[in-house]
PDB file of N, CA and C in Angstrom:
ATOM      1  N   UNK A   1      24.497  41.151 -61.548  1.00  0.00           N
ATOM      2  CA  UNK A   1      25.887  41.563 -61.537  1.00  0.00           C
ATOM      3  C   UNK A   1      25.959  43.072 -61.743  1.00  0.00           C
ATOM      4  N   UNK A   2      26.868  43.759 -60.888  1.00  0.00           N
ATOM      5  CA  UNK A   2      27.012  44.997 -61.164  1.00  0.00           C
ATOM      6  C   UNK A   2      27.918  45.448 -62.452  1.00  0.00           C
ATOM      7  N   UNK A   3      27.938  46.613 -62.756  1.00  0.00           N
ATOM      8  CA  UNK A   3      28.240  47.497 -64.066  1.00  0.00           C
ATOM      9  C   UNK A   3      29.924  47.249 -63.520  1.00  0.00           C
ATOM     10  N   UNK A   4      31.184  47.536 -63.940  1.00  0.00           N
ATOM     11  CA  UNK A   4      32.203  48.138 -63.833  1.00  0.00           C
ATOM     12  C   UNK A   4      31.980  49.538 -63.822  1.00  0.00           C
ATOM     13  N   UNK A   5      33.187  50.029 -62.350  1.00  0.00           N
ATOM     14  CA  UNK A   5      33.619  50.851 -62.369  1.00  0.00           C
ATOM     15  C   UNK A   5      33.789  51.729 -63.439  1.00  0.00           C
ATOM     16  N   UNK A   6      33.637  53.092 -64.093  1.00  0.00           N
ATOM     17  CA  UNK A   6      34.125  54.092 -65.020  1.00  0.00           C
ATOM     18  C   UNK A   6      35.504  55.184 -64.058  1.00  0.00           C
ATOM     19  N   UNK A   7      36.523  55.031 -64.742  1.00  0.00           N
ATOM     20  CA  UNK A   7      37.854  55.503 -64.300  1.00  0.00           C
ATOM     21  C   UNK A   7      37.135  57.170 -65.198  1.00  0.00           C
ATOM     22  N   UNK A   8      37.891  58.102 -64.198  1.00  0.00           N
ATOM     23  CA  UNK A   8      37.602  59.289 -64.703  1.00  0.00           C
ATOM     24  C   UNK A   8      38.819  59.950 -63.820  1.00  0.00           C
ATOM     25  N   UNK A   9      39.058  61.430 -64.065  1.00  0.00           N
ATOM     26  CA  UNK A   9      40.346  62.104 -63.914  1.00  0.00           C
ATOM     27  C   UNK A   9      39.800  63.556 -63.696  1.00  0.00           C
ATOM     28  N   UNK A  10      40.035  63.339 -62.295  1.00  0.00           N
ATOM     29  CA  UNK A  10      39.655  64.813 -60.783  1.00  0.00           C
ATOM     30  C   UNK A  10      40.912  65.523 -60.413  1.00  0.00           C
ATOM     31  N   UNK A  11      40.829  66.818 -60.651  1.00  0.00           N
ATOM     32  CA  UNK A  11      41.773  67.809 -60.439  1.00  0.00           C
ATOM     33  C   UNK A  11      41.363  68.298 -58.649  1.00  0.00           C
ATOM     34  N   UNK A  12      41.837  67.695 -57.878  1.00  0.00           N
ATOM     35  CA  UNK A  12      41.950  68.817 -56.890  1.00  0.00           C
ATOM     36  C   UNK A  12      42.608  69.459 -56.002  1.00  0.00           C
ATOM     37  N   UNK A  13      42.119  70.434 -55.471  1.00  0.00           N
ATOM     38  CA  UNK A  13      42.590  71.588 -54.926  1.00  0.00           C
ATOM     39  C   UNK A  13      44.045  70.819 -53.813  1.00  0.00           C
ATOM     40  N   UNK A  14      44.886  70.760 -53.736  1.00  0.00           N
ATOM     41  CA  UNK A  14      46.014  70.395 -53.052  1.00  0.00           C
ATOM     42  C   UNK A  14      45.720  69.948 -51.952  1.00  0.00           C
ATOM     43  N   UNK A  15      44.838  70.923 -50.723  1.00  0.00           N
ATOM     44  CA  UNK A  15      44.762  70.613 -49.712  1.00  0.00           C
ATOM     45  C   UNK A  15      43.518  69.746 -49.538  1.00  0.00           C
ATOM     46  N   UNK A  16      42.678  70.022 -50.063  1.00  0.00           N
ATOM     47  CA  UNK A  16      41.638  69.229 -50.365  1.00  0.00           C
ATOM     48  C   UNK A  16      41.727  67.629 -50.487  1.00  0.00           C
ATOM     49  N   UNK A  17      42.959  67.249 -51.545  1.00  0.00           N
ATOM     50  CA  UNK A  17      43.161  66.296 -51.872  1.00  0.00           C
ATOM     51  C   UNK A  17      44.062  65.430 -50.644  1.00  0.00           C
ATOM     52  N   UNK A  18      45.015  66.505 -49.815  1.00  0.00           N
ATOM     53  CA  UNK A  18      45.570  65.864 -48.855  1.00  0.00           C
ATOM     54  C   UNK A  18      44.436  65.100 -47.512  1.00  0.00           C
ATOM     55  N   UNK A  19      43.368  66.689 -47.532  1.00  0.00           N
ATOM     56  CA  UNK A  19      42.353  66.094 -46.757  1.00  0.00           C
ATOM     57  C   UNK A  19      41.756  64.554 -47.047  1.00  0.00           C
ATOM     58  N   UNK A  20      41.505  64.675 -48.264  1.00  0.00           N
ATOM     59  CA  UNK A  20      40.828  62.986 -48.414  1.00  0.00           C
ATOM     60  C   UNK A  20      41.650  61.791 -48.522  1.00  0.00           C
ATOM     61  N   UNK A  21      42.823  61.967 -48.375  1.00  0.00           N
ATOM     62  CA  UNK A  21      43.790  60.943 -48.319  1.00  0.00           C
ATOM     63  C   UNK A  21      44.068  61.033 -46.463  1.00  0.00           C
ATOM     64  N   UNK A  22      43.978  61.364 -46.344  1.00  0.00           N
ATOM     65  CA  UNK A  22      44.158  61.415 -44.363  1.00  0.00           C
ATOM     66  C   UNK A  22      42.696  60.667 -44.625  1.00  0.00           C
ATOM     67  N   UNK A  23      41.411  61.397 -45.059  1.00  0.00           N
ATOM     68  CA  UNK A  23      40.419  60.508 -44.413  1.00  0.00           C
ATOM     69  C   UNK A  23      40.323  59.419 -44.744  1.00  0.00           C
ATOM     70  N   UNK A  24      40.939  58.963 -46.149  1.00  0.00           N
ATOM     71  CA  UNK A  24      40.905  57.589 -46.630  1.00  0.00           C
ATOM     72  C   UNK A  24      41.411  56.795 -45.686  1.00  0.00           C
ATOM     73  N   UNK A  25      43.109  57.090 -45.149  1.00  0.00           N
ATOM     74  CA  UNK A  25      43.786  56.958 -44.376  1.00  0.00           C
ATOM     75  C   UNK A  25      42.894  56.026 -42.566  1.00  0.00           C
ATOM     76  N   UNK A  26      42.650  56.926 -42.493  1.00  0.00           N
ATOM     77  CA  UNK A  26      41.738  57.050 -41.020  1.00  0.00           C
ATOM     78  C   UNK A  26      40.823  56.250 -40.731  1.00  0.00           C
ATOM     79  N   UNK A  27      39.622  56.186 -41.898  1.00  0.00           N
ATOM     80  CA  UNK A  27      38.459  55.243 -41.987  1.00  0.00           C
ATOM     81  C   UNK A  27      38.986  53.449 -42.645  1.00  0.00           C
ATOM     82  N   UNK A  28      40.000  53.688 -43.434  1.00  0.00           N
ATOM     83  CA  UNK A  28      40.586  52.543 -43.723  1.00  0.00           C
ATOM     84  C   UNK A  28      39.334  52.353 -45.081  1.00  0.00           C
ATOM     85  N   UNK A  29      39.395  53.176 -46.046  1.00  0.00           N
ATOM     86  CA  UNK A  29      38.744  53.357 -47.006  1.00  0.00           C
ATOM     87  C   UNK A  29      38.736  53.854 -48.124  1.00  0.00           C
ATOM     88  N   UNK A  30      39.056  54.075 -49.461  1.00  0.00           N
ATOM     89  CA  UNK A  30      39.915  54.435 -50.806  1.00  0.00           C
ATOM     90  C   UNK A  30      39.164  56.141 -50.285  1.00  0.00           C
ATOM     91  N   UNK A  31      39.855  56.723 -51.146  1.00  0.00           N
ATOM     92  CA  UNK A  31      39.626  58.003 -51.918  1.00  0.00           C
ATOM     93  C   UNK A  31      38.497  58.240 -52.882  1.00  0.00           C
ATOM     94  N   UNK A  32      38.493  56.995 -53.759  1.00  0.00           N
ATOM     95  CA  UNK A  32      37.479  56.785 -54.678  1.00  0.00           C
ATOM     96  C   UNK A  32      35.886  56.213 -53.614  1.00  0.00           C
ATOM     97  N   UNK A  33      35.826  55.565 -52.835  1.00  0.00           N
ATOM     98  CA  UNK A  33      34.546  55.492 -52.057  1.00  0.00           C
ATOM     99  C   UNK A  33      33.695  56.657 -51.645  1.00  0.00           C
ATOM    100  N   UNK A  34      34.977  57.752 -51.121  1.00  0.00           N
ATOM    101  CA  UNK A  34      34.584  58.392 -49.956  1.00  0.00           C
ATOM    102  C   UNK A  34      33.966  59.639 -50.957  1.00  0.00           C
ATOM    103  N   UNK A  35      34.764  59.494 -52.118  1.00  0.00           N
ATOM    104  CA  UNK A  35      34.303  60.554 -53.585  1.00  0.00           C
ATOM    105  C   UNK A  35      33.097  60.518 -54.078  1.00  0.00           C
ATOM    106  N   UNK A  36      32.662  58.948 -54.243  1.00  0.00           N
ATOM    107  CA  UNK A  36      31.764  58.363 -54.850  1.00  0.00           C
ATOM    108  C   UNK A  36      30.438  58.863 -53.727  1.00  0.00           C
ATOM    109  N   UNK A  37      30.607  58.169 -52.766  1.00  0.00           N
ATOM    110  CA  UNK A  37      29.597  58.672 -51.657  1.00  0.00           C
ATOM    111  C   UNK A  37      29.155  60.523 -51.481  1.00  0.00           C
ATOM    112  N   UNK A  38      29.965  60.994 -51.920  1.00  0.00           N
ATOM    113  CA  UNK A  38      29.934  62.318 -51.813  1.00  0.00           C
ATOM    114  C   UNK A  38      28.833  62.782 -52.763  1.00  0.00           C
ATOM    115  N   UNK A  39      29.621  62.322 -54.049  1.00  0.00           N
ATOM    116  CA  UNK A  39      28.739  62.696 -55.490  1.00  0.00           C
ATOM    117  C   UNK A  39      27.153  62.260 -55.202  1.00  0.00           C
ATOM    118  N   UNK A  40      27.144  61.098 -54.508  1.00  0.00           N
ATOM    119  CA  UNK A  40      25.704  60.341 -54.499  1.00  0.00           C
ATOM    120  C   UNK A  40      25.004  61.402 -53.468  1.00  0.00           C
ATOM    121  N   UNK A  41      25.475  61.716 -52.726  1.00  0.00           N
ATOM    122  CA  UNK A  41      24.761  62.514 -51.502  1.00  0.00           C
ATOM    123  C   UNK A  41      24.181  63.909 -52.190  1.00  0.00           C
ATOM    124  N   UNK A  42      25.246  64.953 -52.925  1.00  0.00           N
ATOM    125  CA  UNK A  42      25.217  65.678 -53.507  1.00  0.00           C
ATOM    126  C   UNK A  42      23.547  66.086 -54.352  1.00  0.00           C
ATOM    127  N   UNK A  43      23.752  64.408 -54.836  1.00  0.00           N
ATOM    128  CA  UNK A  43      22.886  64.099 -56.091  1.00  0.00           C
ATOM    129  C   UNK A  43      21.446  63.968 -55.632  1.00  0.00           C
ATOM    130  N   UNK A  44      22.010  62.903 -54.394  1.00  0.00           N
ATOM    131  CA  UNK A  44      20.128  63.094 -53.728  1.00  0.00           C
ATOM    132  C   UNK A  44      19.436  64.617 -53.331  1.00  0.00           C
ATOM    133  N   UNK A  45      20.753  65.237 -52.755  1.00  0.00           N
ATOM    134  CA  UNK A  45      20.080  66.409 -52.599  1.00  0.00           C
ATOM    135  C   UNK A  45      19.496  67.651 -53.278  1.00  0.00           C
ATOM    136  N   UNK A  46      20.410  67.047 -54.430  1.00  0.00           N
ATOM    137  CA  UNK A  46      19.401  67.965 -55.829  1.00  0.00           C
ATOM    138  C   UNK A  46      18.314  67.281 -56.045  1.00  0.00           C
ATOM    139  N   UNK A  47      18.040  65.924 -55.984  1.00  0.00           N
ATOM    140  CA  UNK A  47      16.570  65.754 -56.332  1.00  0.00           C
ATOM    141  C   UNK A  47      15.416  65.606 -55.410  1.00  0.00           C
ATOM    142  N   UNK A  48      15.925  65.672 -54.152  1.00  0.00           N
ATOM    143  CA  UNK A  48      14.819  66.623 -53.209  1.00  0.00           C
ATOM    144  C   UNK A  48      14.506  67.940 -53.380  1.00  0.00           C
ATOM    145  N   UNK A  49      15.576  68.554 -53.658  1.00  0.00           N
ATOM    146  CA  UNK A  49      15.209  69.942 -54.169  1.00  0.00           C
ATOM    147  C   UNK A  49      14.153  70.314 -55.047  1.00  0.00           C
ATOM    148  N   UNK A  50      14.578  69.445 -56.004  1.00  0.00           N
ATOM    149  CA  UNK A  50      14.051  69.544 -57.274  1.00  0.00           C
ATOM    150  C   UNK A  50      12.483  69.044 -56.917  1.00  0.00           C
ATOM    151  N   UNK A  51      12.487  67.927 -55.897  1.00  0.00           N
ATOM    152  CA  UNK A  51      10.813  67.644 -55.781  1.00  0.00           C
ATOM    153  C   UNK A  51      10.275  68.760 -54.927  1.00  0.00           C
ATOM    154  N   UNK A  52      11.197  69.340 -53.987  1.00  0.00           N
ATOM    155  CA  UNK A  52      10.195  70.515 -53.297  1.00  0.00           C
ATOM    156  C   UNK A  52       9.522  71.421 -54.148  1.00  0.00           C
ATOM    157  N   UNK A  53      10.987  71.730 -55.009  1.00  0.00           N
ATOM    158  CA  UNK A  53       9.997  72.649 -56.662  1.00  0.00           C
ATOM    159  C   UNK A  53       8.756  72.361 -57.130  1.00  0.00           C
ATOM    160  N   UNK A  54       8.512  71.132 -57.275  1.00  0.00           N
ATOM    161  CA  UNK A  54       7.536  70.740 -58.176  1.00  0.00           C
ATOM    162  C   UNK A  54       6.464  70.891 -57.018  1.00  0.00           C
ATOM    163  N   UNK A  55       6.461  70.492 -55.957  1.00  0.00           N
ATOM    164  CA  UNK A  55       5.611  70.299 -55.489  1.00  0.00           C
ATOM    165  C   UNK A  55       4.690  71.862 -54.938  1.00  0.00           C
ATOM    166  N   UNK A  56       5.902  72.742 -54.928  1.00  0.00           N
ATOM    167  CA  UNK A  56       5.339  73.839 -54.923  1.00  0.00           C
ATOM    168  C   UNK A  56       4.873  74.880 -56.142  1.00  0.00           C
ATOM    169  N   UNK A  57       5.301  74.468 -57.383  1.00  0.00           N
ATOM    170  CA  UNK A  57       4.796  74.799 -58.675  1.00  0.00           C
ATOM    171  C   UNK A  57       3.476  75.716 -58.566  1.00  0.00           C
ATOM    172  N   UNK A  58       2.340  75.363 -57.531  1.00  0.00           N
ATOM    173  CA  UNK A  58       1.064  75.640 -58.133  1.00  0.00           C
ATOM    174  C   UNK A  58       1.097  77.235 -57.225  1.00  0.00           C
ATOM    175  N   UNK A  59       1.870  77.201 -56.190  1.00  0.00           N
ATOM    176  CA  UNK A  59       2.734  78.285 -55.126  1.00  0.00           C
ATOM    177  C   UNK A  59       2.457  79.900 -55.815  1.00  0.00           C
ATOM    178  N   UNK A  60       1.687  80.897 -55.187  1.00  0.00           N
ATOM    179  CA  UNK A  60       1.795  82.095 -56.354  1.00  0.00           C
ATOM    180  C   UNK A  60       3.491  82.706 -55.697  1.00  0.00           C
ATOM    181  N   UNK A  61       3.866  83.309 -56.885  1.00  0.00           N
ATOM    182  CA  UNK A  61       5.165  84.397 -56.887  1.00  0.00           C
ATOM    183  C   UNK A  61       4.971  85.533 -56.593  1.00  0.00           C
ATOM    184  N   UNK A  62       6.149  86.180 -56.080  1.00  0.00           N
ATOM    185  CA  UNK A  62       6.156  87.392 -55.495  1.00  0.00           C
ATOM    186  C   UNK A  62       7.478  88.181 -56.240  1.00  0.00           C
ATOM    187  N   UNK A  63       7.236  89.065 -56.744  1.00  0.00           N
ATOM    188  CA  UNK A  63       8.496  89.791 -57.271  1.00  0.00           C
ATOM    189  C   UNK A  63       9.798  89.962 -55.497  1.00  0.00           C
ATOM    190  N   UNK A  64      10.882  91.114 -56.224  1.00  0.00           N
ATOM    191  CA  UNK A  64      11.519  91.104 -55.051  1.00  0.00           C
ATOM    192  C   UNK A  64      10.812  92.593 -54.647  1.00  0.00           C
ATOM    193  N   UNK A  65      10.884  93.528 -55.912  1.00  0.00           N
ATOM    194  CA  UNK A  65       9.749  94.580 -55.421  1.00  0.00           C
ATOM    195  C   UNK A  65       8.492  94.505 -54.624  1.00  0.00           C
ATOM    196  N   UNK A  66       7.812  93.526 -55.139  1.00  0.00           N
ATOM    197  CA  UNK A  66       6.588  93.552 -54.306  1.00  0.00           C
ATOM    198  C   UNK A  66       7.174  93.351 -53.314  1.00  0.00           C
ATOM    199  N   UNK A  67       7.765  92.159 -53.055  1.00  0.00           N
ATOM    200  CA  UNK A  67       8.079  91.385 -51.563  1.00  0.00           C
ATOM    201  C   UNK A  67       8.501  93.231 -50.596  1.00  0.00           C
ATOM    202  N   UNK A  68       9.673  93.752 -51.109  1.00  0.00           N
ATOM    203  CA  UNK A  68       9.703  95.196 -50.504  1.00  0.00           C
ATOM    204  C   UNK A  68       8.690  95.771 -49.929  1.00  0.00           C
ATOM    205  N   UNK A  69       7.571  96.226 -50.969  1.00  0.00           N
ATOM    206  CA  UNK A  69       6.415  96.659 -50.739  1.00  0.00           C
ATOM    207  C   UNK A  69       5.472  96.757 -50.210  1.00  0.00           C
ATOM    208  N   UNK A  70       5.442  95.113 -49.697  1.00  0.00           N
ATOM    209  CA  UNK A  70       4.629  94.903 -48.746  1.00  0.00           C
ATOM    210  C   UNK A  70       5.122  94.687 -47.399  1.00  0.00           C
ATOM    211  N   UNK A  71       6.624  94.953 -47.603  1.00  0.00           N
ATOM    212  CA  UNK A  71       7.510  94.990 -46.320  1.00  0.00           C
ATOM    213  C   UNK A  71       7.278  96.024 -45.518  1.00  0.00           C
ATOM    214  N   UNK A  72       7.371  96.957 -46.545  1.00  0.00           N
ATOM    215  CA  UNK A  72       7.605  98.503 -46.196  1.00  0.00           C
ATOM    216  C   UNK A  72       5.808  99.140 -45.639  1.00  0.00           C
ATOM    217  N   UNK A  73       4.619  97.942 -46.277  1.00  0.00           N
ATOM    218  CA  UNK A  73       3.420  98.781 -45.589  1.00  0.00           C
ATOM    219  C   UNK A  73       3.150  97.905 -44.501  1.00  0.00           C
ATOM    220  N   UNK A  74       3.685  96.913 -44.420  1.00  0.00           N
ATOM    221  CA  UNK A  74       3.513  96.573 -42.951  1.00  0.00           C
ATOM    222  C   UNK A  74       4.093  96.643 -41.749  1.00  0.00           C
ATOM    223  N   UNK A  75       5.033  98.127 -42.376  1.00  0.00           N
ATOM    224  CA  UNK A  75       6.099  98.195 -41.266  1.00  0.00           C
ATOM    225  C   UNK A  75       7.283  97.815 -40.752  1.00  0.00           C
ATOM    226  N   UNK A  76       7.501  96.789 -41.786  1.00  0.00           N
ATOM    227  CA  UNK A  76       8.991  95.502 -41.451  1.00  0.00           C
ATOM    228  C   UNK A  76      10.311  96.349 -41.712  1.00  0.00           C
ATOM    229  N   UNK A  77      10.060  97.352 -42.737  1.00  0.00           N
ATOM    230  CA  UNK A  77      11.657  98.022 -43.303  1.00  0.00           C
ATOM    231  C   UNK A  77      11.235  99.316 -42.783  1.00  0.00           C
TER     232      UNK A  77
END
């Protein structure tokens, strides 16, 4: 069995909010779905992010100076 719903309270931007009520409208689908789906998408995409990080962890760094530096002797700037 799934969890219940948690009711929570979203301020938004006027037009914004008209937008998702037309799309609710349109798709024949709440406000709260199309919200929910959003947040989830959002969410996956921080934690791909977050695995590209890790995965590049062992990756050496480059200042923004250096990065310049070696711009500038190879001719790029």
């Amino acid at each position: 069995m799934s969890e219940p719903s948690k009711r929570s309270t979203v301020y938004f931007d006027p037009q914004l909010h008209a937008a998702l009520r037309l799309k609710a409208a349109h798709t024949n689908r709440s406000v709260s779905d199309i919200v929910n789906d959003a947040v989830r998408a959002a969410l996956a995409e921080d934690q791909e992010d977050l695995a590209a990080f890790e995965e590049r962890v062992a990756e050496p760094t480059m200042t923004y100076e250096a990065l310049l530096d070696d711009l500038k002797a190879h001719g790029k700037i």
